[in-house]
N, C-alpha and C. Protein backbone atom coordinates (compact mmCIF):
# COMPACT_ATOMS: atom_id res chain seq x y z
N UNK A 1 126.86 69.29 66.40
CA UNK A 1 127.19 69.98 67.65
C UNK A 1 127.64 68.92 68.67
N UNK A 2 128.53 69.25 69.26
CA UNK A 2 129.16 68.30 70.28
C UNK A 2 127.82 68.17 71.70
N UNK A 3 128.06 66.81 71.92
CA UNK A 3 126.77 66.10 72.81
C UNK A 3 127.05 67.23 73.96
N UNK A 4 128.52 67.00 74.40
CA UNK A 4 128.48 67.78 75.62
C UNK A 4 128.01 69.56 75.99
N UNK A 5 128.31 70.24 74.69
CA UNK A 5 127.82 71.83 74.56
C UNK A 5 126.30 71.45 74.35
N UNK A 6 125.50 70.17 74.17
CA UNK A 6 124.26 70.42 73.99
C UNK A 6 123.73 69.98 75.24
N UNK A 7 124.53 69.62 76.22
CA UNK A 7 123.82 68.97 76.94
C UNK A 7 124.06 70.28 78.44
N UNK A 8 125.25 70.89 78.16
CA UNK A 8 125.26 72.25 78.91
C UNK A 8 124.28 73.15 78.92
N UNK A 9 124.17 73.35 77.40
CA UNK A 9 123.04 74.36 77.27
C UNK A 9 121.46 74.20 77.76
N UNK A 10 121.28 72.86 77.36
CA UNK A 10 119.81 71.92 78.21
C UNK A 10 120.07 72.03 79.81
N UNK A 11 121.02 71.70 80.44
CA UNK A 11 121.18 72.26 81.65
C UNK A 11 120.97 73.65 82.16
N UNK A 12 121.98 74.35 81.28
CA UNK A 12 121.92 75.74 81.54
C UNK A 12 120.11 76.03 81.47
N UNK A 13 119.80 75.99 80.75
CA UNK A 13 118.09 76.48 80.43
C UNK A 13 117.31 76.28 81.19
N UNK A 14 117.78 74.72 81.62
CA UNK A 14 116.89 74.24 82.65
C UNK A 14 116.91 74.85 83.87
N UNK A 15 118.11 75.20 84.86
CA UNK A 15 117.95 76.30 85.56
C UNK A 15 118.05 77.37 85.22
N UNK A 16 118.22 77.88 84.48
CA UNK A 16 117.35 79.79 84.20
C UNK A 16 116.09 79.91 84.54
N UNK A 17 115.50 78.73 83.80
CA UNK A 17 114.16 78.63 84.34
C UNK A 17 113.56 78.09 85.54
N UNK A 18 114.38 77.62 86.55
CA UNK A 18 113.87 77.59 87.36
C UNK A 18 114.33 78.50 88.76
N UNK A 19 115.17 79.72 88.21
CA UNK A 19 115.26 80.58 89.01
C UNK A 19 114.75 81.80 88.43
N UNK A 20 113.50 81.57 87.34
CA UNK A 20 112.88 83.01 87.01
C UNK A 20 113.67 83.56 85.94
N UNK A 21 114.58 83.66 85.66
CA UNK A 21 115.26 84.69 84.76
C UNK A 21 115.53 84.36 83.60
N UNK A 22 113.94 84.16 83.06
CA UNK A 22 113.77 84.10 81.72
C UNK A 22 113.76 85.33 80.56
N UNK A 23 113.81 87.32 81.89
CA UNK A 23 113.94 87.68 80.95
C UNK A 23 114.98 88.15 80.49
N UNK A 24 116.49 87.78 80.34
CA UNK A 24 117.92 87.29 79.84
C UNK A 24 117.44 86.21 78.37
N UNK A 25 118.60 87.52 77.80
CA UNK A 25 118.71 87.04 76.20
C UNK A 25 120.26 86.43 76.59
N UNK A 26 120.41 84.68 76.19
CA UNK A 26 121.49 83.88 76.69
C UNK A 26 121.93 83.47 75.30
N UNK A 27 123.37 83.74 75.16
CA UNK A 27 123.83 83.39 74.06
C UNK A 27 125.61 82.80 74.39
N UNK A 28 125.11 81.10 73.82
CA UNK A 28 126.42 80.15 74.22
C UNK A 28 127.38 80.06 73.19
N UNK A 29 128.58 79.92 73.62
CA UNK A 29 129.55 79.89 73.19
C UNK A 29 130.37 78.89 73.68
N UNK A 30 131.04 78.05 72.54
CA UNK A 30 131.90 76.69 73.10
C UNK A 30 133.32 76.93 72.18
N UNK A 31 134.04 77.25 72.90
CA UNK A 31 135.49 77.91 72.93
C UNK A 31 136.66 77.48 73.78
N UNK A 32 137.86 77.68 73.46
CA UNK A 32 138.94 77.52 74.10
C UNK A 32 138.86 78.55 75.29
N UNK A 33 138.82 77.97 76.52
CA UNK A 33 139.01 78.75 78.09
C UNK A 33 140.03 78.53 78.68
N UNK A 34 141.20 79.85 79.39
CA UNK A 34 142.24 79.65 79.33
C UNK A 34 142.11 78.65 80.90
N UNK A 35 141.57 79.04 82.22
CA UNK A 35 141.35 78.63 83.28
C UNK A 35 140.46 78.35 83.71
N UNK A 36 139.47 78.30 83.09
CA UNK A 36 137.75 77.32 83.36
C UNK A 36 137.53 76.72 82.65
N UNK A 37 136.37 75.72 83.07
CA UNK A 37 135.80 74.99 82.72
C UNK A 37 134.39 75.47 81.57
N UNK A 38 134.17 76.45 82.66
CA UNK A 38 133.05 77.25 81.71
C UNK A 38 132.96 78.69 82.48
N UNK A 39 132.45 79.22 81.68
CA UNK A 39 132.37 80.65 82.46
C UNK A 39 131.24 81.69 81.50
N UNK A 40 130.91 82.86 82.27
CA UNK A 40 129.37 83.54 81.91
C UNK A 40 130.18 85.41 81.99
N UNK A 41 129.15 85.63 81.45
CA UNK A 41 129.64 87.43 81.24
C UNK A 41 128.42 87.91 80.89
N UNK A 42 128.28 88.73 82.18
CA UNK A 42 126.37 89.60 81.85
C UNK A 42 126.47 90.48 82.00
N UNK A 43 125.70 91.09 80.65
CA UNK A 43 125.61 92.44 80.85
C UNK A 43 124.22 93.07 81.03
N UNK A 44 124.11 93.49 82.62
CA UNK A 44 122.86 93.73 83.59
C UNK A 44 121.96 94.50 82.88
N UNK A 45 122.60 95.91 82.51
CA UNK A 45 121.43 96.50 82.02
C UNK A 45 121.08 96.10 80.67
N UNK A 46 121.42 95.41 79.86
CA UNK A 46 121.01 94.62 78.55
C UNK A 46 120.07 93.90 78.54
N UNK A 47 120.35 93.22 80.01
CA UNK A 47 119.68 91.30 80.39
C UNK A 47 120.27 90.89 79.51
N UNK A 48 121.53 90.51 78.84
CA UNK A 48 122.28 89.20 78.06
C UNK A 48 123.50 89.25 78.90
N UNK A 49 123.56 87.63 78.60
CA UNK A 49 124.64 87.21 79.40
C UNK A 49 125.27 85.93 77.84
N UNK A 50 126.43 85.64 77.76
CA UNK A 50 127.00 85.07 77.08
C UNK A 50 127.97 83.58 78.12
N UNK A 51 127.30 83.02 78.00
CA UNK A 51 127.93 81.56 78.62
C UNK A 51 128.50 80.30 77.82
N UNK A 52 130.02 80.43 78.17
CA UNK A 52 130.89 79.83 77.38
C UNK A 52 131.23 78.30 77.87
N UNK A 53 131.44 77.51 77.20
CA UNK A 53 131.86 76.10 77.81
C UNK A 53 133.68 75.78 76.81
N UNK A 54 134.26 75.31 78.07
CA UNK A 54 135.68 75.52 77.64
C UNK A 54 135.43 73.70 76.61
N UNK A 55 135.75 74.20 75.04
CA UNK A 55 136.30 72.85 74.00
C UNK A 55 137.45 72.26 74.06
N UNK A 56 138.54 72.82 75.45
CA UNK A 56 140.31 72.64 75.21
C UNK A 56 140.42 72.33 76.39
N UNK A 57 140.36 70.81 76.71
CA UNK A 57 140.29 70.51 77.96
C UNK A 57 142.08 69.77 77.77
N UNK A 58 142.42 69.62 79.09
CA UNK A 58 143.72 68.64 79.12
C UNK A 58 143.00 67.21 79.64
N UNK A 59 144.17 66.20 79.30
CA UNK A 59 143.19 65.24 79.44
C UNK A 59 142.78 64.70 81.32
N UNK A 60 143.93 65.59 81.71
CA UNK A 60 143.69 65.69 83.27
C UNK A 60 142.79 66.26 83.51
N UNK A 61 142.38 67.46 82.61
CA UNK A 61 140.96 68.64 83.34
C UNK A 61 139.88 67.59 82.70
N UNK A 62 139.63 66.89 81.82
CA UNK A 62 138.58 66.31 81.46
C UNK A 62 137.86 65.36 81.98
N UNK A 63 138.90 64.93 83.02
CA UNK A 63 138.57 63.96 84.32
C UNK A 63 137.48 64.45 85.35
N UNK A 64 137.97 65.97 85.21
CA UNK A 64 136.84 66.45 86.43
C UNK A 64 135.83 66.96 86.23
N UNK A 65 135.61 67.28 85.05
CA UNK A 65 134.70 68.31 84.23
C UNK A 65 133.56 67.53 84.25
N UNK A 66 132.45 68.47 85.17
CA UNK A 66 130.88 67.57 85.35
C UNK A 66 130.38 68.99 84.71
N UNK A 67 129.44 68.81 83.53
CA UNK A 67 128.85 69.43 82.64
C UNK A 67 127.50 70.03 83.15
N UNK A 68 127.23 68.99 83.75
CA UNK A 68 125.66 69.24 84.63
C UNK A 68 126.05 70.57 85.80
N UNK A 69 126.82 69.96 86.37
CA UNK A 69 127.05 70.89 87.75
C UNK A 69 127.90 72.49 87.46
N UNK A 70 128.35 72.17 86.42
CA UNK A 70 129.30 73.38 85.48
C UNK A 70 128.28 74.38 84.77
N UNK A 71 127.36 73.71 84.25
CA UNK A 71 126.12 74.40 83.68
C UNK A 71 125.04 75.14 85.05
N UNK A 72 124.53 74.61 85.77
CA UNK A 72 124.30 75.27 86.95
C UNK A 72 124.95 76.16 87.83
N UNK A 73 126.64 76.12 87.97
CA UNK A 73 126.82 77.05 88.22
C UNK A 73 127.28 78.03 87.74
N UNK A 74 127.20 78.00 86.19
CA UNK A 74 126.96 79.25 85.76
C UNK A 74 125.60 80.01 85.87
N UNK A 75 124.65 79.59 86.04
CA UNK A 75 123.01 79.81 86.49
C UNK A 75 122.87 80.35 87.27
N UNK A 76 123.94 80.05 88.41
CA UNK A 76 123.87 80.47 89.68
C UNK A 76 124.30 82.10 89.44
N UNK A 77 125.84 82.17 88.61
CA UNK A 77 126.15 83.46 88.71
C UNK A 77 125.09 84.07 88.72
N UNK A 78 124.62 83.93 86.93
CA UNK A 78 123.11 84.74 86.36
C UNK A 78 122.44 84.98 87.77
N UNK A 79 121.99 83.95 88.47
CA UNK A 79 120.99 84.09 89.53
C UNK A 79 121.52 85.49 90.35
N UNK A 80 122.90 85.61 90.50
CA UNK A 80 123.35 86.79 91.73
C UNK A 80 123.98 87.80 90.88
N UNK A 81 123.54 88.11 89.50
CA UNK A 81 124.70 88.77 88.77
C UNK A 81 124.35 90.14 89.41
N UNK A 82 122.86 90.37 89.51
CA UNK A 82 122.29 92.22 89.67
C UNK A 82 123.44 92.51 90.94
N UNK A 83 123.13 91.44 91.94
CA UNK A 83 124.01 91.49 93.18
C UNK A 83 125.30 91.80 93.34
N UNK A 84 126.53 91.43 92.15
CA UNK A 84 127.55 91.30 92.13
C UNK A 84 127.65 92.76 91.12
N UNK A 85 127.50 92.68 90.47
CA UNK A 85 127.25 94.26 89.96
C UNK A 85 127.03 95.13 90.74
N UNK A 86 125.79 95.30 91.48
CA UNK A 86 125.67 96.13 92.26
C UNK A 86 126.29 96.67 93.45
N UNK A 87 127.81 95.37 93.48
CA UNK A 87 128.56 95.74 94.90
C UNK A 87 130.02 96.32 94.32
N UNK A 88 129.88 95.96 92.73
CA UNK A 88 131.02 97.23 92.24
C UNK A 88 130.44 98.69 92.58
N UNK A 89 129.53 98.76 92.88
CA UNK A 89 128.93 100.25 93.04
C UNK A 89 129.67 101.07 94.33
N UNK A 90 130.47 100.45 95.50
CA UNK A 90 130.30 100.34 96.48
C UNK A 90 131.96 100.66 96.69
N UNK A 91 132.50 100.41 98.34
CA UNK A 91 133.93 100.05 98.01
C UNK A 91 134.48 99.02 98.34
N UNK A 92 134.00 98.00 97.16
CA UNK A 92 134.73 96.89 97.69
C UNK A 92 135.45 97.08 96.45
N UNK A 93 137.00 96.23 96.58
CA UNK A 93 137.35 96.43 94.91
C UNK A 93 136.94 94.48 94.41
N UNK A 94 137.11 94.65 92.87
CA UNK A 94 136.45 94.45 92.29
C UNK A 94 137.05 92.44 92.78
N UNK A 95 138.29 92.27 93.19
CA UNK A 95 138.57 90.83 93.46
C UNK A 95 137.67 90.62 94.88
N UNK A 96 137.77 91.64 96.11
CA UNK A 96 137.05 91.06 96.99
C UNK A 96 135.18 90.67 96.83
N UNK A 97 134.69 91.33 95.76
CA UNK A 97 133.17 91.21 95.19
C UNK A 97 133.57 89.99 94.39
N UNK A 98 134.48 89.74 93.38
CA UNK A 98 134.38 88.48 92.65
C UNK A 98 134.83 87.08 93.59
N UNK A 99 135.38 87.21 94.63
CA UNK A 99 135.71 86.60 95.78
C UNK A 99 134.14 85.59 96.13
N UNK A 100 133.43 86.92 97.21
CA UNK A 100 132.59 87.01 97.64
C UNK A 100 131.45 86.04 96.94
N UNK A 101 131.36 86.49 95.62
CA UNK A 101 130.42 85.78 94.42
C UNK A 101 130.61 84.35 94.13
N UNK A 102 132.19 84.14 93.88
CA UNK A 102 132.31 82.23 93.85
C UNK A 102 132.07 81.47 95.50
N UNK A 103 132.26 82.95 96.53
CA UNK A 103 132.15 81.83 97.35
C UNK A 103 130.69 81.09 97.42
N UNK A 104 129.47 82.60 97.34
CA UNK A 104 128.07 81.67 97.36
C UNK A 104 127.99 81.16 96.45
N UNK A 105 128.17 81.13 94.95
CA UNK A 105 127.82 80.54 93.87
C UNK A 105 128.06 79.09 94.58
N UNK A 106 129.13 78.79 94.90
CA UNK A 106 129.75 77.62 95.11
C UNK A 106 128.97 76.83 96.25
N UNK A 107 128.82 77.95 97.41
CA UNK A 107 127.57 77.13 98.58
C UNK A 107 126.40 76.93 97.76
N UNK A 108 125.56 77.41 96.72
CA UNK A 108 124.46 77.17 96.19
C UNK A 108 124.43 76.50 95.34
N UNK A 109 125.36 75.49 95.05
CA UNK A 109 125.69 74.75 94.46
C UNK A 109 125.34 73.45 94.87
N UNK A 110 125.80 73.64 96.30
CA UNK A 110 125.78 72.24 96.84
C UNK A 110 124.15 72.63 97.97
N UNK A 111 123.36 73.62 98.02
CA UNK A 111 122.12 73.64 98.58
C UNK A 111 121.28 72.98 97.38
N UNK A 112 121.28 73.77 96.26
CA UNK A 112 120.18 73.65 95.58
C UNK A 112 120.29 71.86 94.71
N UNK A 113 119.31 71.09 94.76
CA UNK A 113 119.30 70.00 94.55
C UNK A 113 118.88 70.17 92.91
């Protein structure tokens, strides 16, 4: 297994667990991503979420790609997913809620140490 998908997933785990949401069945996937780095897909009422880490980097994207901080903020989604779900309920359409979601993911990114 490639160091770096193992060292995502040790990340990833490591915050699941430390934002509680241990009870999510997490199942990784290391795949070609057409425009991320990594990216997550949960499905709420299941509790599984599937978190992918992109294997097809250019050698320009590979420059920027921090594994640690990429793995957390997919954690983060998990952390706000009920939230972001729950505001498709609503009328926002569905880019201004996915908007909304990278923007905190992204501030809680740089709060949480």
């Amino acid at each position: 297994m490639n160091k770096d998908f193992k060292l995502f997933q040790k990340e990833f785990k490591k915050w699941q667990e430390k934002f509680g949401l241990m009870g999510y069945t997490i199942y990784f996937k290391h795949e070609p991503l057409d425009e991320a780095f990594a990216d997550i897909e949960i499905r709420q009422g299941e509790m599984v979420a599937s978190v992918r880490l992109s294997n097809k980097l250019t050698d320009k994207n590979k420059l920027y790609r921090d594994i640690k901080m990429d793995a957390k903020h997919e954690a983060i989604h998990l952390l706000v997913g009920r939230l972001s779900e729950n505001a498709g309920y609503r009328y926002s359409s569905k880019a201004e809620i996915y908007e909304a979601t990278e923007e905190l993911v992204n501030k809680l990114c740089n709060l949480i140490p």
